[in-house]
N, C-alpha and C. Protein backbone atom coordinates (compact mmCIF):
# COMPACT_ATOMS: atom_id res chain seq x y z
N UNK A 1 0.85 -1.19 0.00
CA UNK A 1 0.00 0.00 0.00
C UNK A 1 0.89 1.25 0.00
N UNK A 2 0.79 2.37 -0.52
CA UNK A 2 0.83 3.03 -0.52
C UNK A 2 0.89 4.27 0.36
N UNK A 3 1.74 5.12 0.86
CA UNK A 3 1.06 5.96 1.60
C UNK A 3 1.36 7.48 1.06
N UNK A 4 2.39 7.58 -0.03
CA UNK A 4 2.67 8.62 -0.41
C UNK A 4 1.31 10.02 -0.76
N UNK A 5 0.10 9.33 -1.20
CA UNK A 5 -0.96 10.23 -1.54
C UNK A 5 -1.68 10.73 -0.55
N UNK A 6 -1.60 10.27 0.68
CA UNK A 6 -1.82 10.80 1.86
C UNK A 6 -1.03 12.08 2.34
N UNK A 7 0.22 10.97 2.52
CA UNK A 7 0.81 12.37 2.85
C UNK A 7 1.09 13.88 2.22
N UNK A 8 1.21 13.56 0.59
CA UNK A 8 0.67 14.65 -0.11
C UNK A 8 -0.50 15.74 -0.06
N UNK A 9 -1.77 15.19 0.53
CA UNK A 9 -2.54 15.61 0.82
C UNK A 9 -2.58 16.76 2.46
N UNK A 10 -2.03 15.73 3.03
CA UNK A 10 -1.45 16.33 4.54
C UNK A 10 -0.95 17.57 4.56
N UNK A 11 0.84 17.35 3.44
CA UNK A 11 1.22 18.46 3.25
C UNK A 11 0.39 19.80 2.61
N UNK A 12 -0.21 19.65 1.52
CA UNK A 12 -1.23 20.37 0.96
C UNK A 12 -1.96 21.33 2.29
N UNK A 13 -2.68 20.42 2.79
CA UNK A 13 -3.31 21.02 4.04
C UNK A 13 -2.71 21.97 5.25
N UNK A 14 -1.59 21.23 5.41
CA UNK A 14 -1.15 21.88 6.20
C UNK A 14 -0.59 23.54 5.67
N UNK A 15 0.25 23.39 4.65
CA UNK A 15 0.66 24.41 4.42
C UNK A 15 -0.49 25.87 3.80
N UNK A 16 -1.98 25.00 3.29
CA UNK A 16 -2.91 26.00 2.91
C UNK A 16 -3.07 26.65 4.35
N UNK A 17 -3.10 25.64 5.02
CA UNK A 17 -3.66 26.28 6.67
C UNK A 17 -2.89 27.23 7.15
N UNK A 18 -1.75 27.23 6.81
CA UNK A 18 -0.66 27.90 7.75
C UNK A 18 -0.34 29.26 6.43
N UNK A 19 -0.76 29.38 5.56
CA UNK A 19 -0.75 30.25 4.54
C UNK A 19 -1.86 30.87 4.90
N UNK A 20 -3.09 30.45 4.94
CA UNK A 20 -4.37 31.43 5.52
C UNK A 20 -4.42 32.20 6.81
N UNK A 21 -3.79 31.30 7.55
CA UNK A 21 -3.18 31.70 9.48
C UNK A 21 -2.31 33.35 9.31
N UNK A 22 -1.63 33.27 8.09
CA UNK A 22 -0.58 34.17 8.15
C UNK A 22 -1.61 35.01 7.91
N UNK A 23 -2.46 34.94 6.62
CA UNK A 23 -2.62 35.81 5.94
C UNK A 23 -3.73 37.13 6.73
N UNK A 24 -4.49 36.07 7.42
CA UNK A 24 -5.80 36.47 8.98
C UNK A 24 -4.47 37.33 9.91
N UNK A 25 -3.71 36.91 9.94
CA UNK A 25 -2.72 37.53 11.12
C UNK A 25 -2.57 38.93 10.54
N UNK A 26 -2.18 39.03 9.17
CA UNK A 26 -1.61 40.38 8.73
C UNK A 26 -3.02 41.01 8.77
N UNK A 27 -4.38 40.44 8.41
CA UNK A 27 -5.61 41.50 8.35
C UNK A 27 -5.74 42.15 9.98
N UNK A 28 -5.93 40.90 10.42
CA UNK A 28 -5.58 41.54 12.08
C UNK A 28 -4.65 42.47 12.57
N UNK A 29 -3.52 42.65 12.01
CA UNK A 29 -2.27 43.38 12.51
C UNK A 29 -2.94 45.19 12.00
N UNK A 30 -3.35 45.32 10.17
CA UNK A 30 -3.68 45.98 9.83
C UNK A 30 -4.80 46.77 10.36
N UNK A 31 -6.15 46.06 11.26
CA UNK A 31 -7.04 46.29 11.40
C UNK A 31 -6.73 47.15 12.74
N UNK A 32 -5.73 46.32 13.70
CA UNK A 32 -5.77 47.07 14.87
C UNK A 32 -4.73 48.19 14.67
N UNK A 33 -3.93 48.17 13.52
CA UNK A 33 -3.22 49.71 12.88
C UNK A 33 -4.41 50.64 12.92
N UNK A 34 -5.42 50.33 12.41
CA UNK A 34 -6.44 51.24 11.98
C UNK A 34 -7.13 51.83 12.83
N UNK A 35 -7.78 51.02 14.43
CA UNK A 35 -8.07 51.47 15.20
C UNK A 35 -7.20 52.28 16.05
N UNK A 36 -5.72 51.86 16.19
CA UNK A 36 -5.53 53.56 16.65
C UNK A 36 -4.60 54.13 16.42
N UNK A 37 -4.79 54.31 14.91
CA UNK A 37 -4.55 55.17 14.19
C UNK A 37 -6.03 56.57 14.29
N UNK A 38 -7.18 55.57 14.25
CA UNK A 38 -8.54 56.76 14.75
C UNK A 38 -8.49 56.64 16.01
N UNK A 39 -7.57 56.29 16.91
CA UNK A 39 -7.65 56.60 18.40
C UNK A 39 -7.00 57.98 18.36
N UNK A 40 -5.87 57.86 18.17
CA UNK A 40 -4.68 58.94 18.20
C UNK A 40 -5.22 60.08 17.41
N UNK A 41 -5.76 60.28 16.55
CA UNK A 41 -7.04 61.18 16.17
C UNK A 41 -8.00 61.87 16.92
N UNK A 42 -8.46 60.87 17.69
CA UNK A 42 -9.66 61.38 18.32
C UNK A 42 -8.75 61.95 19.77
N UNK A 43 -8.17 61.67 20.07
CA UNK A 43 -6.96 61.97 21.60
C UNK A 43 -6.35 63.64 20.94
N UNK A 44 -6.44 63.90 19.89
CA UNK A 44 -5.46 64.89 19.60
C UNK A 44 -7.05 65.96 20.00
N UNK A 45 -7.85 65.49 19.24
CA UNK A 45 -9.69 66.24 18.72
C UNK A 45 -9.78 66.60 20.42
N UNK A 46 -9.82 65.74 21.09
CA UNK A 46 -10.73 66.25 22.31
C UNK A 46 -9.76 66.65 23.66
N UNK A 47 -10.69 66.64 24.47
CA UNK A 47 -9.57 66.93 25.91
C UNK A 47 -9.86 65.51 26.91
N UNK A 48 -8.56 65.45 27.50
CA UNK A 48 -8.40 63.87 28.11
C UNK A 48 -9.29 63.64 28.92
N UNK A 49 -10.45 64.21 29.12
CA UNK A 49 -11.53 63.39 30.09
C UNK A 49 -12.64 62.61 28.66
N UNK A 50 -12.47 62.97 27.89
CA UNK A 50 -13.60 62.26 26.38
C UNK A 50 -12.82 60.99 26.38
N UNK A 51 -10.95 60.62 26.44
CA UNK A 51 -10.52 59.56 25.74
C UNK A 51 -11.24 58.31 26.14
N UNK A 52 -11.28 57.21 25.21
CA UNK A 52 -11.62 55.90 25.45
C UNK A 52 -10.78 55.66 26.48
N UNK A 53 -10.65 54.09 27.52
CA UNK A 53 -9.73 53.23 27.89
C UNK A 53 -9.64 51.97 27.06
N UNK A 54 -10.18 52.04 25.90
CA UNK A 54 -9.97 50.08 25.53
C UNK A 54 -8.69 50.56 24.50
N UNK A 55 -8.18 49.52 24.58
CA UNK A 55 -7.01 49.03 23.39
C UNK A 55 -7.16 47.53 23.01
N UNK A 56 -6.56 47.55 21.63
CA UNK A 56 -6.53 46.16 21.20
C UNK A 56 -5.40 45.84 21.16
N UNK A 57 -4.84 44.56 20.94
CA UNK A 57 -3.83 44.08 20.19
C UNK A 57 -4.10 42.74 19.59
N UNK A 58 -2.56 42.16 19.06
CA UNK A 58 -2.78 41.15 18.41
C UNK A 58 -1.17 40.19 19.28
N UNK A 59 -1.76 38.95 19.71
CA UNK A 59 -0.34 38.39 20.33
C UNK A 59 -0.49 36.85 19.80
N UNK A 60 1.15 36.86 20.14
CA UNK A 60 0.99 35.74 18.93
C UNK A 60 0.71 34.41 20.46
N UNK A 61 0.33 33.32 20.10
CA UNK A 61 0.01 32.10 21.39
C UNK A 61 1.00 31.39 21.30
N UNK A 62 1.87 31.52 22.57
CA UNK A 62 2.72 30.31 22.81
C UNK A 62 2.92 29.83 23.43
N UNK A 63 1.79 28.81 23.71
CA UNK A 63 1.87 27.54 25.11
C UNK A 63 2.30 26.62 24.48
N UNK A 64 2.51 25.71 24.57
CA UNK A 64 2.53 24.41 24.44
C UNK A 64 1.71 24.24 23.67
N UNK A 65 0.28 24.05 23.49
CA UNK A 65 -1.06 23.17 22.65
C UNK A 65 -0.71 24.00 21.62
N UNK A 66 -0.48 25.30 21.34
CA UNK A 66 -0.57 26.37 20.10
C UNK A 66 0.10 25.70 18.97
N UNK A 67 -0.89 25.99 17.95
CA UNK A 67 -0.14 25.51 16.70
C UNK A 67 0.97 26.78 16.53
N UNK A 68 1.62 26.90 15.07
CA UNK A 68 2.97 27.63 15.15
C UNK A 68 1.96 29.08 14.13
N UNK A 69 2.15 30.05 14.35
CA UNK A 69 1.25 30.48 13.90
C UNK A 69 0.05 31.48 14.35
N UNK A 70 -0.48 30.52 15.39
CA UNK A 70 -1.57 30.71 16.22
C UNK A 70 -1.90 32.60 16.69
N UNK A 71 -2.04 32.88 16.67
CA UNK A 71 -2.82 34.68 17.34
C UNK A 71 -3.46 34.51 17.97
N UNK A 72 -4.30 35.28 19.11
CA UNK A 72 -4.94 36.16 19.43
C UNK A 72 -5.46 37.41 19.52
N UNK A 73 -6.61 38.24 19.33
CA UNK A 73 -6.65 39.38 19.60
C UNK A 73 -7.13 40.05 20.70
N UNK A 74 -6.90 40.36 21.42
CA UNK A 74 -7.34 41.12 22.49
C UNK A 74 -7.68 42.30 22.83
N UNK A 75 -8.77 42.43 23.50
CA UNK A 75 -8.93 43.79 23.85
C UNK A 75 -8.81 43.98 25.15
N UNK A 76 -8.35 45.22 25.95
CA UNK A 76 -7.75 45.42 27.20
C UNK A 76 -8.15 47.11 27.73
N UNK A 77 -8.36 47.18 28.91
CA UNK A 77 -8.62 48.37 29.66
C UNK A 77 -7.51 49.19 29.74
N UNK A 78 -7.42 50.48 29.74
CA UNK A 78 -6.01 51.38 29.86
C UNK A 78 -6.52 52.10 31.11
N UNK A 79 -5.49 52.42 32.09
CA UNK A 79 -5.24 53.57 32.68
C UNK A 79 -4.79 54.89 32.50
């Protein structure tokens, strides 16, 4: 038997996966550019009792279970 067409397939997969992973990571990276980029906007516009406290980011996961790759985005309270 055979197992070479399997693993062809595997590889296939894996690497579409980890090509799409990247690609979600950079929209994410861009997206939270964007939000404060209109933060830092609106901070210049008003006086510091209007500012928001949330921030986002984007971190990459590295426990153990995390595939290689893996993100999170988070949002977080500021002082």
């Amino acid at each position: 038997m055979n197992a070479r067409p399997n693993d062809d397939l595997t590889d296939g997969l894996n690497t579409w996966a980890l090509t799409r992973l990247d690609a979600l990571r950079r929209e994410a990276d861009r997206l939270v550019g964007l939000y404060w980029g209109w933060a830092d906007r609106q901070r210049k516009a008003r006086p510091r009792s209007e500012w928001g406290r949330l921030g986002v980011r984007v971190r990459a996961q590295q426990n153990a279970r995390s595939l290689p790759g893996a993100f999170g985005v988070e949002w977080f309270e500021t002082y």
